[in-house]
N, C-alpha and C. Protein backbone atom coordinates (compact mmCIF):
# COMPACT_ATOMS: atom_id res chain seq x y z
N UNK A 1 0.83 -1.20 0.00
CA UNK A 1 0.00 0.00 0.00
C UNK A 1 0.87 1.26 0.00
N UNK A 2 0.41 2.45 -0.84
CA UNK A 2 1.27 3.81 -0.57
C UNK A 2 1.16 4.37 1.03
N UNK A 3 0.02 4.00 1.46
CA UNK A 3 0.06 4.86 2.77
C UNK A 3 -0.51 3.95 4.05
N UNK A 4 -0.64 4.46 4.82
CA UNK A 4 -1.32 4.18 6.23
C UNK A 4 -2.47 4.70 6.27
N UNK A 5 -3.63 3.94 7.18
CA UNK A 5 -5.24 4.90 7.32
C UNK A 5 -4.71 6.06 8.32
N UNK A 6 -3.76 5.77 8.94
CA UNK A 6 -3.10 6.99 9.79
C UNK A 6 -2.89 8.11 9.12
N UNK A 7 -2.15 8.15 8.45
CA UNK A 7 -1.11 8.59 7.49
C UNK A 7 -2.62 9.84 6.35
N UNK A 8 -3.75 8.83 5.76
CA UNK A 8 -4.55 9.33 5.03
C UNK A 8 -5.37 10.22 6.00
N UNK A 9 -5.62 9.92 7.61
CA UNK A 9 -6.07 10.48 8.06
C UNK A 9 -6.01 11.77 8.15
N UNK A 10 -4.40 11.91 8.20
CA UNK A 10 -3.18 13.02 8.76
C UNK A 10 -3.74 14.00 7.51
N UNK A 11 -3.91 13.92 6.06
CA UNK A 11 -4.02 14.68 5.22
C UNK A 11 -5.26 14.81 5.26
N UNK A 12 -5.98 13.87 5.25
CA UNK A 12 -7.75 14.71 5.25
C UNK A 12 -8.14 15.76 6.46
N UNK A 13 -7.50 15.73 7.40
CA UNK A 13 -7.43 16.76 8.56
C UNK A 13 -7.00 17.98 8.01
N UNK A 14 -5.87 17.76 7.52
CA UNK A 14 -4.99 19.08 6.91
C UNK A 14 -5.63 20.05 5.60
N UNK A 15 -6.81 19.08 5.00
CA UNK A 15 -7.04 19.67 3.53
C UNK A 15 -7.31 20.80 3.48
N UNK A 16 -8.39 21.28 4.73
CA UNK A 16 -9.46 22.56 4.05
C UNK A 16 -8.01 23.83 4.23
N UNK A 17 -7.05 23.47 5.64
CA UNK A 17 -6.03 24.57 5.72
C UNK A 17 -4.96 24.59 4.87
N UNK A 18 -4.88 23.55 3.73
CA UNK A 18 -3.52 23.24 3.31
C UNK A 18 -3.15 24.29 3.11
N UNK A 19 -3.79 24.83 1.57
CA UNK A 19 -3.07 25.96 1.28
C UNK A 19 -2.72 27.62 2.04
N UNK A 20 -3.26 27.50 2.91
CA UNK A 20 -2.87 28.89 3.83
C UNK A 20 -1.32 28.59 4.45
N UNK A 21 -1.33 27.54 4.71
CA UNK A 21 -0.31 27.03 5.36
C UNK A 21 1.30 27.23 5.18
N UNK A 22 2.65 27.57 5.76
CA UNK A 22 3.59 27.78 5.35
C UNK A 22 4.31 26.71 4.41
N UNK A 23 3.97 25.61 4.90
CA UNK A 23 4.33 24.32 3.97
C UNK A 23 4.01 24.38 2.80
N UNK A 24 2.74 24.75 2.51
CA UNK A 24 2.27 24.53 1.16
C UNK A 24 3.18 26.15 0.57
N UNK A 25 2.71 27.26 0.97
CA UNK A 25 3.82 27.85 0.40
C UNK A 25 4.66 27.85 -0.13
N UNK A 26 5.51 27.19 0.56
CA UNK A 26 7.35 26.51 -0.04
C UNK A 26 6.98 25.76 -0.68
N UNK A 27 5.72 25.00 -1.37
CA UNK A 27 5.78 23.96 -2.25
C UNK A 27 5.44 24.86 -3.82
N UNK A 28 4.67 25.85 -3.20
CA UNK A 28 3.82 26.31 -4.68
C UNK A 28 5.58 27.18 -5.28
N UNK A 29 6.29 27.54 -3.96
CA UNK A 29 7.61 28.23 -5.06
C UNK A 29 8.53 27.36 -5.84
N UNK A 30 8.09 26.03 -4.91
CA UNK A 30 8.67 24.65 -6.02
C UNK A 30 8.25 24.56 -6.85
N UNK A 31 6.89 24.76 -7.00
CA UNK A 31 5.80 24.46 -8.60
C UNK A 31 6.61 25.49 -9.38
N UNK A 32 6.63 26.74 -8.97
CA UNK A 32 7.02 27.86 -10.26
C UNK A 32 8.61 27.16 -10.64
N UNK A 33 9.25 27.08 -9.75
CA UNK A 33 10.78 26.36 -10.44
C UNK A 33 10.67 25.13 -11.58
N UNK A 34 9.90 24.28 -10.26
CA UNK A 34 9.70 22.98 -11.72
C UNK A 34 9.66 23.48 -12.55
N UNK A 35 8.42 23.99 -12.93
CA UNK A 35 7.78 24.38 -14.33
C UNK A 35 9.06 25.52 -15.36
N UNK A 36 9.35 26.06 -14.53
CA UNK A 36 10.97 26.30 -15.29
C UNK A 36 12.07 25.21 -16.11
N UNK A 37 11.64 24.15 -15.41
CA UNK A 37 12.66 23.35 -16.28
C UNK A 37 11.63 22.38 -17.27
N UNK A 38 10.89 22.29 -16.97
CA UNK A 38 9.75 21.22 -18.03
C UNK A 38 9.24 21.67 -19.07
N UNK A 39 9.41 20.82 -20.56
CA UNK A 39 9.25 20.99 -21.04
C UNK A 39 8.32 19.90 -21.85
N UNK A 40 7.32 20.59 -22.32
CA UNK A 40 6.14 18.78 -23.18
C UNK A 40 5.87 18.88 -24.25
N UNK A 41 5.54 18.10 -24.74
CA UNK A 41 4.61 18.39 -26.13
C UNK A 41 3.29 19.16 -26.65
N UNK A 42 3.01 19.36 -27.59
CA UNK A 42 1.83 19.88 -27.88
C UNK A 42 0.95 19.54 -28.88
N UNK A 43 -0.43 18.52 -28.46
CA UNK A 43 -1.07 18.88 -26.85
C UNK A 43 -0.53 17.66 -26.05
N UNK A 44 -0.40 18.13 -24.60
CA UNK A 44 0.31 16.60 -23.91
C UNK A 44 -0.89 16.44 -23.04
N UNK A 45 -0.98 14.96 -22.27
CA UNK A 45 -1.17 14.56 -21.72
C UNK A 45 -0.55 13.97 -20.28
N UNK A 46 -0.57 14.45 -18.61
CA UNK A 46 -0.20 14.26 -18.01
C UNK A 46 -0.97 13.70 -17.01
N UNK A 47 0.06 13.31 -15.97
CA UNK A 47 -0.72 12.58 -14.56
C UNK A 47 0.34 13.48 -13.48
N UNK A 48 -0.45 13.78 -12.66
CA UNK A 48 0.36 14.58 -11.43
C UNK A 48 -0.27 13.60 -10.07
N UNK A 49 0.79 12.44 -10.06
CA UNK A 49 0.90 11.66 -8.46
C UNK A 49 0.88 12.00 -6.81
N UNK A 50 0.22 12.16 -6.16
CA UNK A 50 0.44 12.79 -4.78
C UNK A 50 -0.06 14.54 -5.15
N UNK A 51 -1.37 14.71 -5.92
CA UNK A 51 -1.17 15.94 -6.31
C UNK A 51 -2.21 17.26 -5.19
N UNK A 52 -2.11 16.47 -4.18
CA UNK A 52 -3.01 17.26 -3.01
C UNK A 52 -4.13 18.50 -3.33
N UNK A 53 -3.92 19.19 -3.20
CA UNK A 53 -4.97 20.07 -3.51
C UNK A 53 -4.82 21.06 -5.75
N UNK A 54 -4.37 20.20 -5.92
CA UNK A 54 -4.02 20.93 -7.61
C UNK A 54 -3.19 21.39 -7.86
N UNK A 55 -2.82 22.48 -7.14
CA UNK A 55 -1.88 23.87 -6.91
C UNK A 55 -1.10 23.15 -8.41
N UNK A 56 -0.49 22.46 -8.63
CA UNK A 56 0.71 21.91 -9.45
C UNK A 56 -0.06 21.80 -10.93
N UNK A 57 -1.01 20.84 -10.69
CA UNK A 57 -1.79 20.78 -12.08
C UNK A 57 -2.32 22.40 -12.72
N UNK A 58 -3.16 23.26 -11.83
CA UNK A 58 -3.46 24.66 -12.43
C UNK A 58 -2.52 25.33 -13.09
N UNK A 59 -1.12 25.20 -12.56
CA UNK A 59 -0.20 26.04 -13.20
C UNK A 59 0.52 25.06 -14.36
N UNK A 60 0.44 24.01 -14.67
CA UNK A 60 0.27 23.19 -15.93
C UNK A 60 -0.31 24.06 -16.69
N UNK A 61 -2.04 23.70 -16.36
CA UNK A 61 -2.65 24.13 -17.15
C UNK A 61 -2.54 25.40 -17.44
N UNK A 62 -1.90 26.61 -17.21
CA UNK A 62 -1.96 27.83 -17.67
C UNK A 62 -1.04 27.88 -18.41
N UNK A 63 0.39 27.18 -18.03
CA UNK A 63 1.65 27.36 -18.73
C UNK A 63 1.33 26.58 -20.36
N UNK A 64 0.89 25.14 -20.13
CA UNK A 64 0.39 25.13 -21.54
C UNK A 64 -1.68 24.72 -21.58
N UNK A 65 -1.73 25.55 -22.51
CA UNK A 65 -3.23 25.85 -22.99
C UNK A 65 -3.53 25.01 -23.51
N UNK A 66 -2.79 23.95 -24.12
CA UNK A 66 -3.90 22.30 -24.62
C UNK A 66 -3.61 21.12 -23.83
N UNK A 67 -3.19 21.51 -22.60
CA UNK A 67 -2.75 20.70 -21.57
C UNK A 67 -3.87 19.94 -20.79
N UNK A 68 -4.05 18.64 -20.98
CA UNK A 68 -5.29 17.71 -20.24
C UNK A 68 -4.44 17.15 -19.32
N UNK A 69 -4.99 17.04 -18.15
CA UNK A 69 -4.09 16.37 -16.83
C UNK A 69 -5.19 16.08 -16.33
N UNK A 70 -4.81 14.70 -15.29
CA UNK A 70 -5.34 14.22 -14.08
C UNK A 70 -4.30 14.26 -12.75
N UNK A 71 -5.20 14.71 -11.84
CA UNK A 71 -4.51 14.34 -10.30
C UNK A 71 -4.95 13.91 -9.69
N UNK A 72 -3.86 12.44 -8.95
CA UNK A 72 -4.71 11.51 -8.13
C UNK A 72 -3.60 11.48 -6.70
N UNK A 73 -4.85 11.48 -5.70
CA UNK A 73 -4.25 11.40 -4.41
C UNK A 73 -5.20 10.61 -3.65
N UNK A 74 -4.46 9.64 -2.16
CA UNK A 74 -5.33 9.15 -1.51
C UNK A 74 -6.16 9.72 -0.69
N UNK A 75 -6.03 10.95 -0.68
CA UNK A 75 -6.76 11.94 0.48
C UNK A 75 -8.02 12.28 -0.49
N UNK A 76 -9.05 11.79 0.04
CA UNK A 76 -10.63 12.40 -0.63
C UNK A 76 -10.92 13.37 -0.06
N UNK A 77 -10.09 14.24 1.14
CA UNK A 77 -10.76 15.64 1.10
C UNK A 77 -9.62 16.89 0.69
N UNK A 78 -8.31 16.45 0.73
CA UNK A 78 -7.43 16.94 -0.44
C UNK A 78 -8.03 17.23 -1.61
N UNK A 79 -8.66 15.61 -2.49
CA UNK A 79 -9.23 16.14 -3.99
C UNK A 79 -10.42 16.96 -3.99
N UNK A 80 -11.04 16.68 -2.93
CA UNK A 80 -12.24 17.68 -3.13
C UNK A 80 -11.80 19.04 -2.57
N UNK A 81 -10.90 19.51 -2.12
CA UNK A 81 -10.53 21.10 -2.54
C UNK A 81 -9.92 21.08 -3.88
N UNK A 82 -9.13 20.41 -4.30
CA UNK A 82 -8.81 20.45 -5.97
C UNK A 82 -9.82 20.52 -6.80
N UNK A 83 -10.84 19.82 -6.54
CA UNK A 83 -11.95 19.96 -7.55
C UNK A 83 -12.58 21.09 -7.00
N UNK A 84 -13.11 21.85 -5.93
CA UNK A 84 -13.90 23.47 -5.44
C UNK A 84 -13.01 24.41 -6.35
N UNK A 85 -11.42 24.04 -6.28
CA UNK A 85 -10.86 25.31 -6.77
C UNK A 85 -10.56 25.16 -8.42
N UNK A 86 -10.64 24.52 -8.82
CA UNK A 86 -10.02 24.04 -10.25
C UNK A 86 -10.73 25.17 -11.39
N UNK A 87 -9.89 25.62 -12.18
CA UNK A 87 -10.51 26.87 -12.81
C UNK A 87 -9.88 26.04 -14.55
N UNK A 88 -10.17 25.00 -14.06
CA UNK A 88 -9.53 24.33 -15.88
C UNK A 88 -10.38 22.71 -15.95
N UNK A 89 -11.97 22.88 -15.36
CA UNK A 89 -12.42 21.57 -15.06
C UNK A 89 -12.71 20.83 -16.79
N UNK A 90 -12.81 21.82 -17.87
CA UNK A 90 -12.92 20.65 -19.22
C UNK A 90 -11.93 20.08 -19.50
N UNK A 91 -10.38 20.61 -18.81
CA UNK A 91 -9.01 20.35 -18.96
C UNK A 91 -8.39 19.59 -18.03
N UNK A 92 -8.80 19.24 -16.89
CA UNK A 92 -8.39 18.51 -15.46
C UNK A 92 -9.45 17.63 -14.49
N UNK A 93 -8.89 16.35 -14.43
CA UNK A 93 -9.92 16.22 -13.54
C UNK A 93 -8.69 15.59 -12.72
N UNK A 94 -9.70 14.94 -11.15
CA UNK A 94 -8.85 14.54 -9.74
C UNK A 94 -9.49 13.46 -9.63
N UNK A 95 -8.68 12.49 -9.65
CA UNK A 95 -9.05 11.00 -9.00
C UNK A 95 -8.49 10.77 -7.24
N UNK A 96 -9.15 9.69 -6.70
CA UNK A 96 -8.81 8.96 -5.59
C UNK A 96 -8.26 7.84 -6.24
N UNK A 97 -6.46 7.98 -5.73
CA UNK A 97 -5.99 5.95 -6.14
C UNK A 97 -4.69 6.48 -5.31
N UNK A 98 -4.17 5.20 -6.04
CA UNK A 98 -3.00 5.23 -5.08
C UNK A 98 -1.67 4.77 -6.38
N UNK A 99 -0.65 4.95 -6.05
CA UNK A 99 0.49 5.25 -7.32
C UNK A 99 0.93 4.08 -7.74
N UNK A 100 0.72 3.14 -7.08
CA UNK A 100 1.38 1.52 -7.62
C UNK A 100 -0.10 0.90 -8.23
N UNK A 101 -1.07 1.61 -8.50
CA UNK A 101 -2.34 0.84 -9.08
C UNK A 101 -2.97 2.34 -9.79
N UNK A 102 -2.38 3.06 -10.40
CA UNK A 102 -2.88 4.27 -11.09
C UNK A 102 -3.79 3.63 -12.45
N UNK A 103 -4.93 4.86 -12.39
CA UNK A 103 -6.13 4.40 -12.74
C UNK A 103 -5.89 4.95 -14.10
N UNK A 104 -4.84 4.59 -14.84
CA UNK A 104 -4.29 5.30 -16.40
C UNK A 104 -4.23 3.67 -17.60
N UNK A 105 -4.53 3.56 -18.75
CA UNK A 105 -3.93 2.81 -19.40
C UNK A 105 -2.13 3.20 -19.63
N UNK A 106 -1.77 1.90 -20.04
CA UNK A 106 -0.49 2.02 -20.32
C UNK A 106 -0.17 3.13 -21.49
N UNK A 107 0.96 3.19 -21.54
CA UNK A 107 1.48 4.38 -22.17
C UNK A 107 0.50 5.45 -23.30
N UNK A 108 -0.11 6.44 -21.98
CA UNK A 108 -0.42 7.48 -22.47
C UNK A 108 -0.80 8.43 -22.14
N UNK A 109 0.78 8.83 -21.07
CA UNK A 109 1.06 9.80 -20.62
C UNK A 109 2.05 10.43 -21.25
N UNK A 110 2.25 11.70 -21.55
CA UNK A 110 3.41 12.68 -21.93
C UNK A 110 4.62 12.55 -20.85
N UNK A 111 3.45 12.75 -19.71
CA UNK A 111 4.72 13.06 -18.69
C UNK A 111 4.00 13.05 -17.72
N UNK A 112 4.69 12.98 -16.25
CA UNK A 112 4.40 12.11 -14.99
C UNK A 112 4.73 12.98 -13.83
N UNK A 113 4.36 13.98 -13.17
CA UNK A 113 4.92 14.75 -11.91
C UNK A 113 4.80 14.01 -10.67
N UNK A 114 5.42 14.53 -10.26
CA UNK A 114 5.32 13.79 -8.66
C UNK A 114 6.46 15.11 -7.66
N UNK A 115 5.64 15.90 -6.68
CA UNK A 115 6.22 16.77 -6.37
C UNK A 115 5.43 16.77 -5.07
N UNK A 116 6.67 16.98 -3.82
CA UNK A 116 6.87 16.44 -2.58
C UNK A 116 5.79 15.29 -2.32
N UNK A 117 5.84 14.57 -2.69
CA UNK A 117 4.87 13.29 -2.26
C UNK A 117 6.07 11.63 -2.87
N UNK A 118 6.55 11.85 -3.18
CA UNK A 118 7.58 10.75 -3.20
C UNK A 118 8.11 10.37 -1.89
N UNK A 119 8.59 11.28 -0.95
CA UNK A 119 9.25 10.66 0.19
C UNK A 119 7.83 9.89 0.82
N UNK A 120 6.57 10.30 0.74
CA UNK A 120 5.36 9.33 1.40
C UNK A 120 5.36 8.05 1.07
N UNK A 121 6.42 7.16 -0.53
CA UNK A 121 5.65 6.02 -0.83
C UNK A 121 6.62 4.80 0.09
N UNK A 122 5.90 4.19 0.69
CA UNK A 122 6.56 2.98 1.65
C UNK A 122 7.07 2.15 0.28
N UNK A 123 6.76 2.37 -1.01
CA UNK A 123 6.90 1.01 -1.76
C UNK A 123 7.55 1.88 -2.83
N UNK A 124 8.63 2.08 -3.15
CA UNK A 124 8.93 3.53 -4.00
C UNK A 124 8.89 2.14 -5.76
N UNK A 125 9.84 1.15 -5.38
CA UNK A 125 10.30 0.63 -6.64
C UNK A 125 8.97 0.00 -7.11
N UNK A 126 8.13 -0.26 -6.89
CA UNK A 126 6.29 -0.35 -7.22
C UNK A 126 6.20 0.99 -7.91
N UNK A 127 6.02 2.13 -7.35
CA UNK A 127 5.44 3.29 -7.31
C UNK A 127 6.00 3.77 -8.90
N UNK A 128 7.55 3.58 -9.03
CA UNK A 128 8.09 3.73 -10.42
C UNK A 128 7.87 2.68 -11.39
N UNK A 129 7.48 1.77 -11.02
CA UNK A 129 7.11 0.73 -12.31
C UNK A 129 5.67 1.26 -12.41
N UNK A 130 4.89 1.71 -12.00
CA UNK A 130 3.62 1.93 -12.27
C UNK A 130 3.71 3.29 -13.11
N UNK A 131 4.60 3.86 -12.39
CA UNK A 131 4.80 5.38 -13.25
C UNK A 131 5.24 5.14 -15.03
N UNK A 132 6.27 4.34 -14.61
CA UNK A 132 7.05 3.71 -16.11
C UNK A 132 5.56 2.95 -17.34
N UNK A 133 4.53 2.58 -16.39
CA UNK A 133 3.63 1.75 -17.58
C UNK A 133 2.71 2.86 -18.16
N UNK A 134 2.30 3.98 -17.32
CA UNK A 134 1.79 4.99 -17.68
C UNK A 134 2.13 6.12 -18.86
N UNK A 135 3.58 5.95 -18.71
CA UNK A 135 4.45 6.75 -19.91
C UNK A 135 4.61 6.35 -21.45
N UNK A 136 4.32 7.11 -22.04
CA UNK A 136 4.43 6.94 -23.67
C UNK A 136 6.48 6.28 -23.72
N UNK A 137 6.67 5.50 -24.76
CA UNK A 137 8.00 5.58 -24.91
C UNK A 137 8.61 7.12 -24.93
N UNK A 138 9.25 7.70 -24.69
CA UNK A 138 10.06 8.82 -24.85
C UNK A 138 9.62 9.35 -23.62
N UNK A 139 8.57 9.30 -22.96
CA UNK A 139 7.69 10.66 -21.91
C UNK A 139 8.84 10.39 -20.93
N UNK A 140 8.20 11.60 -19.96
CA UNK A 140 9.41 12.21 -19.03
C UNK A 140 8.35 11.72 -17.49
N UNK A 141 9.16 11.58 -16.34
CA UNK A 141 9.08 11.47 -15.48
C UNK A 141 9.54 12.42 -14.66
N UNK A 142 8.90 13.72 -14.29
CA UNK A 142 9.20 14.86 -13.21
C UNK A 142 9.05 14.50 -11.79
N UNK A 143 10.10 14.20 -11.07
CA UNK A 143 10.16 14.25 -9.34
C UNK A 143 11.40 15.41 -8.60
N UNK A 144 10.07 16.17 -7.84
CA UNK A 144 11.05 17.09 -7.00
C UNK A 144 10.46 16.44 -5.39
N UNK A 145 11.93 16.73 -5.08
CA UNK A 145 11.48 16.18 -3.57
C UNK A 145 12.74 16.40 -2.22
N UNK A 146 12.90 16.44 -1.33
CA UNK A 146 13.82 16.70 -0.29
C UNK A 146 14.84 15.75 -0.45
N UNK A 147 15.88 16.01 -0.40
CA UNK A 147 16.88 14.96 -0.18
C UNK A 147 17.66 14.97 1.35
N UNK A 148 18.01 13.78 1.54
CA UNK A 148 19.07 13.82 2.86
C UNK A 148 20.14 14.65 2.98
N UNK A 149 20.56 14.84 3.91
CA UNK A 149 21.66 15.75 3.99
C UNK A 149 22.75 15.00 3.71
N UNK A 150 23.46 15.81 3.14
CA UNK A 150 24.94 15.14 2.49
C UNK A 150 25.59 14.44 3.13
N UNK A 151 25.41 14.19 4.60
CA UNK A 151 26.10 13.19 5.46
C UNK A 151 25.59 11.92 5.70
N UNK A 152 24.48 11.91 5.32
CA UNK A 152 23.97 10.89 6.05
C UNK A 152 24.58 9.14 5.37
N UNK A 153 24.81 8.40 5.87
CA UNK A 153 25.83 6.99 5.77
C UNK A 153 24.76 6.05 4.89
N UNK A 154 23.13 6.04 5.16
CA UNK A 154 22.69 4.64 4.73
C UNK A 154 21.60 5.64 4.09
N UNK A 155 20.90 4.69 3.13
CA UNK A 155 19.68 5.62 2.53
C UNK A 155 18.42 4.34 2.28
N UNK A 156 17.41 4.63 2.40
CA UNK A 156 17.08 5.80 2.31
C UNK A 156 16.81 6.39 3.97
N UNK A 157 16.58 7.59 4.25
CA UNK A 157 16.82 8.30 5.25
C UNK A 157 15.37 8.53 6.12
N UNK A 158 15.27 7.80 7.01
CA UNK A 158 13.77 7.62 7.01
C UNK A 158 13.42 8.89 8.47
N UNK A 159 12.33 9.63 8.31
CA UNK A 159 12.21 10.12 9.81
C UNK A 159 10.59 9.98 9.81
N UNK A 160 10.10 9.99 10.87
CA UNK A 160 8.99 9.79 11.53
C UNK A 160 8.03 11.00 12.58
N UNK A 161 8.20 11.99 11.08
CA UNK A 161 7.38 13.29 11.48
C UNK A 161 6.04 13.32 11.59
N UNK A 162 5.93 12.39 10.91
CA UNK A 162 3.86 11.81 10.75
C UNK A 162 3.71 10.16 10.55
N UNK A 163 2.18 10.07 11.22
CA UNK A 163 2.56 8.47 10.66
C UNK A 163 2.86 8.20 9.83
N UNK A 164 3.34 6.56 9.60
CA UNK A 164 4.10 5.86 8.59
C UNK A 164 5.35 6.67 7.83
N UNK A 165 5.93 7.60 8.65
CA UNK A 165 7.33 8.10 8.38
C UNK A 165 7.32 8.80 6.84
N UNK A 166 8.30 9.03 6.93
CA UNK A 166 8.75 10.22 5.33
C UNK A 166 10.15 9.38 4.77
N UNK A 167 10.26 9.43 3.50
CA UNK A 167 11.75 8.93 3.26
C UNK A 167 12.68 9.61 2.33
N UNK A 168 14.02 10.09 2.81
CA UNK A 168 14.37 10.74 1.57
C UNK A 168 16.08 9.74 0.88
N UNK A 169 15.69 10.51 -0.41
CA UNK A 169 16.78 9.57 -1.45
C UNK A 169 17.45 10.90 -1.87
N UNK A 170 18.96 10.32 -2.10
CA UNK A 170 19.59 11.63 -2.73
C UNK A 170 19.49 11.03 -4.13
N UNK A 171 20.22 11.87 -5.03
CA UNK A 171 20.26 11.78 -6.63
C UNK A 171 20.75 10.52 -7.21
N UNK A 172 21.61 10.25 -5.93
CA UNK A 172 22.44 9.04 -6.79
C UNK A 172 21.55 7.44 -6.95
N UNK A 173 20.74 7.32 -5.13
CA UNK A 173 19.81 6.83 -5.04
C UNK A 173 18.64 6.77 -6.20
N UNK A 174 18.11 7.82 -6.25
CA UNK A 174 16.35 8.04 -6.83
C UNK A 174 17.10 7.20 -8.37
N UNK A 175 18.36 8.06 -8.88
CA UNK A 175 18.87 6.99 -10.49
C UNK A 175 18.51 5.60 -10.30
N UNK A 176 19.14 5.62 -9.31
CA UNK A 176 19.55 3.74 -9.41
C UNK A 176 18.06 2.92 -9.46
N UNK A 177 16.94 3.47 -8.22
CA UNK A 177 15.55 3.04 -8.22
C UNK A 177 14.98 3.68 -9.79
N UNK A 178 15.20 4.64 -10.02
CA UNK A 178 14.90 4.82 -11.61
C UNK A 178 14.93 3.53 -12.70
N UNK A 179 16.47 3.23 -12.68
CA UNK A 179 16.99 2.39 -13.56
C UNK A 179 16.16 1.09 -13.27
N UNK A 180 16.61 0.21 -12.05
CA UNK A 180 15.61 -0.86 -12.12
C UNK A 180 14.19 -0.62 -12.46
N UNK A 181 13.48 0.58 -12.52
CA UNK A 181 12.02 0.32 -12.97
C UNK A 181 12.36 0.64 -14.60
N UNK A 182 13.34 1.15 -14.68
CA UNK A 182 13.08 1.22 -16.35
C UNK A 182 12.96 2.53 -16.90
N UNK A 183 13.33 3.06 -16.26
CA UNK A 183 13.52 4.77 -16.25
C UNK A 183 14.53 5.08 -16.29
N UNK A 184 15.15 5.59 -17.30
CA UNK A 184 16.96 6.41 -17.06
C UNK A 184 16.90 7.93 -16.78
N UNK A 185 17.58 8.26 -15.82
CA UNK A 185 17.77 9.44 -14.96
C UNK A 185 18.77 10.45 -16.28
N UNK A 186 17.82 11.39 -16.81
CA UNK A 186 18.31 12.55 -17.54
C UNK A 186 19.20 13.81 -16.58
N UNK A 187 18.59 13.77 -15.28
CA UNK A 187 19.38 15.16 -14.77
C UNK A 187 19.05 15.11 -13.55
N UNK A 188 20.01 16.22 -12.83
CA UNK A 188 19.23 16.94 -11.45
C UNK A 188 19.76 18.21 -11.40
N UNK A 189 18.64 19.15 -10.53
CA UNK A 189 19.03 20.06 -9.99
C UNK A 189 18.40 20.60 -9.10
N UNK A 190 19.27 21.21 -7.72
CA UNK A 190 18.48 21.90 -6.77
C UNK A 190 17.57 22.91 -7.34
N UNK A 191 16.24 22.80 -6.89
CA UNK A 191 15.14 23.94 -7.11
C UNK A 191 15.02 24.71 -5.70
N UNK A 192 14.92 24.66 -4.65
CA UNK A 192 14.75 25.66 -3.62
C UNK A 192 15.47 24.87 -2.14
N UNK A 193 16.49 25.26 -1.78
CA UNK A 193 16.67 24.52 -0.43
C UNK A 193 17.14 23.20 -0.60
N UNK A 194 16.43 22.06 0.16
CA UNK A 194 17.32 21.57 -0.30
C UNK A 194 16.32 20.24 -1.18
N UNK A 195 15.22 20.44 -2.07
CA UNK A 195 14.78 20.25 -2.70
C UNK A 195 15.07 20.05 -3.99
N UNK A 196 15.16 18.57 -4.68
CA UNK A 196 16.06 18.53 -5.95
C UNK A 196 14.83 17.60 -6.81
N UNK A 197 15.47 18.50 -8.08
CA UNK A 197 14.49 18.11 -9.17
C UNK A 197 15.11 16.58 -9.82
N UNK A 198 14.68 15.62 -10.05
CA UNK A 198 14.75 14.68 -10.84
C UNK A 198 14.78 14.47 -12.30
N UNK A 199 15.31 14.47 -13.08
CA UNK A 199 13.99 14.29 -14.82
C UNK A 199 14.68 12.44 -15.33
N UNK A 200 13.47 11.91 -15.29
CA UNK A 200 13.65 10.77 -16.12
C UNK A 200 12.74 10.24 -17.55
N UNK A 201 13.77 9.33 -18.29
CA UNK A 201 12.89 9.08 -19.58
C UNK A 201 12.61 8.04 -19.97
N UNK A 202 11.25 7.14 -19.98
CA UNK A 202 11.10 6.25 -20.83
C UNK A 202 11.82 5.91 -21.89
N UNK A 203 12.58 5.18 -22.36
CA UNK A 203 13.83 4.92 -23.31
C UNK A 203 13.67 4.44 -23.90
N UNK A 204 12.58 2.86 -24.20
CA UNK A 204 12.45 1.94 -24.90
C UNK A 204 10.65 2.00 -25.99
């Protein structure tokens, strides 16, 4: 499973305040960076994984104008502020699932976000093979997410700020779980703090 009923609890509590919140803040200045480095086709098709209240998908949709996306998260009162606020509903819709059983046929996605919600998956090398069946050959796989601090000896780096814990991977890590699902790691770069962008590509 991606989460805990704990864990889902923890976010349906949090939904109606997310976005006021300082957390979400620092995430939406992650959204504007991502979207600095991404680049798709036209018209693409995307899936945004762990996509809590939209924030990530809306600014998709503005940056490109024939942009159809879905966002799916396990929190049903997360998606239902995504769906109150969504100002692109013929262009977006929000599912309830979970990332190792995404509710997509195989390859026909452009491209795949996943932004701070990766350190949540207890099952990461699931979570990327599911991502990998969703992707067109060539499509891109976008993950920004916290990494460990440069010291740390074993990975992944687990702490236990909420139930069922958080986990973080540095760059060299997230490649390697890339590679076994079948994903080759195009790049990285810090986007804010110590938040690092991922890009991987369907190859075959």
């Amino acid at each position: 499973m991606l989460t805990t009923p704990e864990k889902r609890a923890f976010f349906d509590r949090w939904a109606p305040h997310y976005d006021i919140l300082l957390p979400s803040v620092f995430y939406q200045a992650v959204h504007v960076r991502l979207l600095d480095s991404v680049q798709l086709p036209v018209p693409a098709t995307v899936l945004d994984v762990g996509c809590g209240t939209g924030k990530l998908l809306q600014r998709l949709a503005v940056n490109f104008p024939t942009l159809r996306g879905i966002g799916v998260d396990y929190s049903a009162a997360m998606l239902r502020q995504a769906q109150q606020k969504s100002r692109y509903r013929d262009r977006l819709q929000f599912l309830k699932g979970d990332v190792v059983s995404l509710p997509w046929a195989d390859a026909t996605c452009d491209g795949v976000f996943c932004a701070i919600s990766f350190l949540h998956y207890a099952e990461p090398e699931q979570a990327l093979r599911s991502i990998r069946r969703v992707l067109k050959p060539g499509g891109r796989f976008f993950l920004a997410d916290f990494t460990p601090p440069r010291w740390a000896s074993v990975e992944p780096v687990v702490t236990h700020v909420m139930p069922g814990g958080v986990r973080f991977y540095s760059a060299e890590a997230r490649a390697a779980l890339g590679q076994a699902a079948g994903l080759r790691c195009e790049r990285h770069a810090y986007l804010l703090g110590p938040v690092l962008f991922s890009q991987f590509v369907r190859s075959d």
